[in-house]
N, C-alpha and C. Protein backbone atom coordinates (compact mmCIF):
# COMPACT_ATOMS: atom_id res chain seq x y z
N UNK A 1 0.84 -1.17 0.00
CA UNK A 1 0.00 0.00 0.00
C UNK A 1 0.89 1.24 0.00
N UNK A 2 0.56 2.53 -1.06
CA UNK A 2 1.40 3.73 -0.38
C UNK A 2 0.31 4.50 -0.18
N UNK A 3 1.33 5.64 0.61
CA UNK A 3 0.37 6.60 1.48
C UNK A 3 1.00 8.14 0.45
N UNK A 4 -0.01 8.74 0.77
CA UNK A 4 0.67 9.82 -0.04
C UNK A 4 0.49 11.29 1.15
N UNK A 5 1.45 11.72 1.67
CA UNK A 5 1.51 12.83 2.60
C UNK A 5 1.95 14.19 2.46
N UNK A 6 1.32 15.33 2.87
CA UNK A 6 1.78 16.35 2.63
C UNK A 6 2.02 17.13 4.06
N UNK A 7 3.43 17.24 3.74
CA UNK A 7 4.20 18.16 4.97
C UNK A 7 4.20 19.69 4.52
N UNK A 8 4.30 19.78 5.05
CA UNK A 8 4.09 21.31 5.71
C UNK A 8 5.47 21.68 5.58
N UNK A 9 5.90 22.49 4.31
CA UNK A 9 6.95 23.41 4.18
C UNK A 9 7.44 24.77 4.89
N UNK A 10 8.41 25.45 5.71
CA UNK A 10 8.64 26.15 6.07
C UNK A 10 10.00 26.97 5.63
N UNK A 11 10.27 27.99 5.07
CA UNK A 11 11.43 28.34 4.90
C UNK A 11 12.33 29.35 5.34
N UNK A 12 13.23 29.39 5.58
CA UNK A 12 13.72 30.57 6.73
C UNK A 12 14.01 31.28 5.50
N UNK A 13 14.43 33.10 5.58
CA UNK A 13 14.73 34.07 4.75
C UNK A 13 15.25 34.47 5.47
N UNK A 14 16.58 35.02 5.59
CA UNK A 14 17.43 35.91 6.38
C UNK A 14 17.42 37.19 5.38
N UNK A 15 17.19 38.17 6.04
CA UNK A 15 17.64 39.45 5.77
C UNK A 15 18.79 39.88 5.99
N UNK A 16 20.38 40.41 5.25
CA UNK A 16 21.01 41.46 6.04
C UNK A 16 21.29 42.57 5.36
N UNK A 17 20.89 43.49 6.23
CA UNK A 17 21.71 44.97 5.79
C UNK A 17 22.78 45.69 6.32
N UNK A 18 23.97 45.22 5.93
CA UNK A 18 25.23 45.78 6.46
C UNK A 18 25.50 45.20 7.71
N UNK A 19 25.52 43.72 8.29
CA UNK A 19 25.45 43.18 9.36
C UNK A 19 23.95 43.00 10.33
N UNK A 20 23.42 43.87 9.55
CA UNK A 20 21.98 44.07 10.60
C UNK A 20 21.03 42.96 10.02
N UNK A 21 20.45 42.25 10.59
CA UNK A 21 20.11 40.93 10.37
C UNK A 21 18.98 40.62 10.99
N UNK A 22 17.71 40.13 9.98
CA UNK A 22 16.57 39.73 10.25
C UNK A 22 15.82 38.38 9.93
N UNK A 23 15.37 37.47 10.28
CA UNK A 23 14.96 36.29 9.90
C UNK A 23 13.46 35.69 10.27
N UNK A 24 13.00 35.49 8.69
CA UNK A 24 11.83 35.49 8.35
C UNK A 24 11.18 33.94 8.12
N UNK A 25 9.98 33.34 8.57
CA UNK A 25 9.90 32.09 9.01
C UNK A 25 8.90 31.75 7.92
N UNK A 26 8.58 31.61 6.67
CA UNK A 26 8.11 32.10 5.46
C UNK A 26 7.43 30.73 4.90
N UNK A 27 5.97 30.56 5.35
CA UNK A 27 4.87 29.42 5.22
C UNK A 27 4.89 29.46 3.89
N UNK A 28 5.58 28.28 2.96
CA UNK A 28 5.26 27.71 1.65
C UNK A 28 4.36 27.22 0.95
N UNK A 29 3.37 26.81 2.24
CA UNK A 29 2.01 26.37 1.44
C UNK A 29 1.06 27.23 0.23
N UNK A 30 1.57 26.74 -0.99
CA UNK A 30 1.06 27.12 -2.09
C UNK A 30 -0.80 27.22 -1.91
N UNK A 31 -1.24 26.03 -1.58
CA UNK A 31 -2.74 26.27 -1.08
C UNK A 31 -2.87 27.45 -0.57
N UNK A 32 -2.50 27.42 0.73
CA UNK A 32 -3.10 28.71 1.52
C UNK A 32 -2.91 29.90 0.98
N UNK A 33 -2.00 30.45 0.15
CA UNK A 33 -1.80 31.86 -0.23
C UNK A 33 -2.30 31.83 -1.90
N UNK A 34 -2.26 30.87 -2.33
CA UNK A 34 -2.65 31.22 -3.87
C UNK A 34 -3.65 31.55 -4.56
N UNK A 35 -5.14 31.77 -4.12
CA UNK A 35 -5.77 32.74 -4.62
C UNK A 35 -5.71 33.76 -3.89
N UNK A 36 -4.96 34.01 -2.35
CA UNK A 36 -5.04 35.56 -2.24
C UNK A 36 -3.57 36.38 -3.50
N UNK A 37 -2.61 35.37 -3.24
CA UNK A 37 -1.99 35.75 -4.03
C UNK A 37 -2.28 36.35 -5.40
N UNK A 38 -3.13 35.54 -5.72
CA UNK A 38 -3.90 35.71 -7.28
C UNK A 38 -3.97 37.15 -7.22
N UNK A 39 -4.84 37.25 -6.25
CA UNK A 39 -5.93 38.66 -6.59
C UNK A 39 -4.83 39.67 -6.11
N UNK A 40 -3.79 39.63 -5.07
CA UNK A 40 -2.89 40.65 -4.91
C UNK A 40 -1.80 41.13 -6.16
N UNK A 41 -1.58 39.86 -6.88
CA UNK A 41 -0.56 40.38 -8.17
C UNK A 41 -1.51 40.98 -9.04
N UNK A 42 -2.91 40.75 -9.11
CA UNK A 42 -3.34 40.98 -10.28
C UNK A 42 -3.54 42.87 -9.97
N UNK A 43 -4.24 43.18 -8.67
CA UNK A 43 -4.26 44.67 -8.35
C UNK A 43 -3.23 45.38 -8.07
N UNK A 44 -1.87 44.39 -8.23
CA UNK A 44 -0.32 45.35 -8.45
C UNK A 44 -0.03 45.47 -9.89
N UNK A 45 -0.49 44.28 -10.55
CA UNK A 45 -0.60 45.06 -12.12
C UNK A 45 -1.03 46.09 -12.94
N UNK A 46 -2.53 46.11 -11.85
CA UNK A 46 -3.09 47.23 -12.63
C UNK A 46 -3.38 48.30 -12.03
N UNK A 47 -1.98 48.58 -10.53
CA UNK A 47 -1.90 49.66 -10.21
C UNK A 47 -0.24 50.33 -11.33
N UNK A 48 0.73 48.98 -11.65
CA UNK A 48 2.05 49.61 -12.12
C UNK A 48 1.37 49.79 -13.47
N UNK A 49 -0.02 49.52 -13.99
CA UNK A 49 -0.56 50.87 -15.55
C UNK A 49 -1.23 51.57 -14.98
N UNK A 50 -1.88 51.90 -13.98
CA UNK A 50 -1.69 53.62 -13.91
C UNK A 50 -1.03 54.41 -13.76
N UNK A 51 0.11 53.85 -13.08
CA UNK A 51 1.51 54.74 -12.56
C UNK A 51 2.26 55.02 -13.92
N UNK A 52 2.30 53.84 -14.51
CA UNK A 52 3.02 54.19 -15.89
C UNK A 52 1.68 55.18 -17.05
N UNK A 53 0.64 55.66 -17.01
CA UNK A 53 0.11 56.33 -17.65
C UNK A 53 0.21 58.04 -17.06
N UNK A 54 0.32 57.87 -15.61
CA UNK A 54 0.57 59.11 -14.77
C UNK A 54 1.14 58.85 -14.07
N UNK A 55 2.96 59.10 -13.74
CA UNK A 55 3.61 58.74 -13.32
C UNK A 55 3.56 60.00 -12.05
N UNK A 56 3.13 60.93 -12.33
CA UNK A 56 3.26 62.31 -11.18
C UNK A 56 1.99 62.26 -10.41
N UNK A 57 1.07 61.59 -10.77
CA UNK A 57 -0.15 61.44 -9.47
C UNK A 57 0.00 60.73 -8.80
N UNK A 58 0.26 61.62 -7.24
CA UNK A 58 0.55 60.87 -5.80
C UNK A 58 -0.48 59.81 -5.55
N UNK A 59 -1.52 60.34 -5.81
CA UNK A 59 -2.67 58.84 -5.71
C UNK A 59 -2.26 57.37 -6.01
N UNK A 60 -2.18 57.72 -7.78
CA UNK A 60 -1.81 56.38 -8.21
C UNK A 60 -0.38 55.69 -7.88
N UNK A 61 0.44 56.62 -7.53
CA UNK A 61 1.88 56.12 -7.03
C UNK A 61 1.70 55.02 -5.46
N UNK A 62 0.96 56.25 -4.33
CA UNK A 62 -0.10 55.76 -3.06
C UNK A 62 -0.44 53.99 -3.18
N UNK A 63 -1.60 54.22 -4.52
CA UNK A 63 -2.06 52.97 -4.70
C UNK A 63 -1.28 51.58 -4.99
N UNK A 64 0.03 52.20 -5.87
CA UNK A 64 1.05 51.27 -6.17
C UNK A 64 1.60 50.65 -4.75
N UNK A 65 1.87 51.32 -3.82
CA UNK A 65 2.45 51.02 -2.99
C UNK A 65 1.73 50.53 -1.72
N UNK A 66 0.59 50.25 -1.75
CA UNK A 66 -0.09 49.60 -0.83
C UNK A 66 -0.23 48.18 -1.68
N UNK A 67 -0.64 48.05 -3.10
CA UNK A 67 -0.60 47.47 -3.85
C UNK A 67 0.59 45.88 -3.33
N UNK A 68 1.47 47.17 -3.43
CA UNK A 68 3.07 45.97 -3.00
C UNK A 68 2.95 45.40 -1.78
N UNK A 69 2.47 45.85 -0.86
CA UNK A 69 2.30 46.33 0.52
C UNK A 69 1.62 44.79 0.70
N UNK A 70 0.43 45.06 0.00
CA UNK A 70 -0.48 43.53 -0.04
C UNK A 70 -0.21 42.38 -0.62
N UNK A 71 0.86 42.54 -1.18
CA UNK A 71 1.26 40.69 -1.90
C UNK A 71 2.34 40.84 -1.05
N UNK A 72 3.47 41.27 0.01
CA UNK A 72 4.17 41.09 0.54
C UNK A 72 3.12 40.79 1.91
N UNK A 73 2.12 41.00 2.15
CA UNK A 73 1.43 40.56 3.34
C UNK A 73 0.76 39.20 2.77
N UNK A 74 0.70 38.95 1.55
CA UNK A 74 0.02 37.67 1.33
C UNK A 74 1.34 36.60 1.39
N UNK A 75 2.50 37.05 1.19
CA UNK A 75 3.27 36.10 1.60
C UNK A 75 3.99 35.85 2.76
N UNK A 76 4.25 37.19 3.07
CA UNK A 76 4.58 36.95 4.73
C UNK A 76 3.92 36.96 5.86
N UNK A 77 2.50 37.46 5.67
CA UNK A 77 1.87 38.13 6.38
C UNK A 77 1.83 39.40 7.01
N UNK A 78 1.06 39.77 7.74
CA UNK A 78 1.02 41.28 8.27
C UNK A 78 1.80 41.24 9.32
N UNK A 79 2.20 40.90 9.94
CA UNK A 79 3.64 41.11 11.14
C UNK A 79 4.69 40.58 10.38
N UNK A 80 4.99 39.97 10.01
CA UNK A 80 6.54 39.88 9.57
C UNK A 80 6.79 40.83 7.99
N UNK A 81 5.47 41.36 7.52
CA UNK A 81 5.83 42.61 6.58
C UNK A 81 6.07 43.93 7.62
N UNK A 82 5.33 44.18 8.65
CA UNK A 82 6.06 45.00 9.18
C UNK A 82 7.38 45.05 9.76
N UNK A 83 7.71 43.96 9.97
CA UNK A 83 9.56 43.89 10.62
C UNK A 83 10.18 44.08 9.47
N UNK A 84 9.54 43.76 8.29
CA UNK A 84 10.65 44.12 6.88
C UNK A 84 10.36 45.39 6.98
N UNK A 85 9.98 46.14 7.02
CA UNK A 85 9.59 47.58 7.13
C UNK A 85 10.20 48.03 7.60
N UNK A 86 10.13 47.94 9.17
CA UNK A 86 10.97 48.60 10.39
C UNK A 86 12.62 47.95 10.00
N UNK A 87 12.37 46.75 9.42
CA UNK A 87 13.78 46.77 9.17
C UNK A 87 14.89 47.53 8.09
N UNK A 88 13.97 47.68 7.69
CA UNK A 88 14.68 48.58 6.39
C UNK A 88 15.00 50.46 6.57
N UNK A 89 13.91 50.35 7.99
CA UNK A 89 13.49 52.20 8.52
C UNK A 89 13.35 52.75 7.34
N UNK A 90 12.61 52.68 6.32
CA UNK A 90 12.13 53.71 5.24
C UNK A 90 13.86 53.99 4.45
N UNK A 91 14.10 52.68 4.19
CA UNK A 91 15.54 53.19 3.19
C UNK A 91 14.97 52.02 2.44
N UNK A 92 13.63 51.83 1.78
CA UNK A 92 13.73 51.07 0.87
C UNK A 92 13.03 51.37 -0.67
């Protein structure tokens, strides 16, 4: 008889910037994130064509960047996108 099992992938991501060092515990399960994923790449696509049609409206720039904001929370989630954040202190 075989059995067919699915483990539960986990992958570490180390961050460093100039010695400063962060490590990210980064759930692989393709199931769980892939239709949010879906819908987050698809509303970063069609925020980077508005930006590229009006590149000087703070709005659509705004939108781009929450845009990003949300497929980096669909993969890391919302606390460990903020430690990339704080880790970077706005030099990114």
């Amino acid at each position: 008889m075989y059995q067919v099992k699915r483990n539960r992938v986990v992958e570490d991501l180390e961050l460093d910037d100039n010695g400063k060092k962060l490590t990210l515990h980064v759930d692989m399960g393709v199931d769980a994130i892939l239709q949010r994923y879906t819908q987050a790449a698809r509303v970063l696509s069609a925020a980077q064509q508005e930006v590229r049609k009006a590149p000087d409206d703070e709005t659509k720039v705004e939108k781009l960047g929450e845009a990003i904001l949300k497929l980096f929370e669909t993969i890391f989630g919302a606390d460990q996108t903020n430690q990339i954040l704080e880790f970077y202190d706005g030099a990114y």
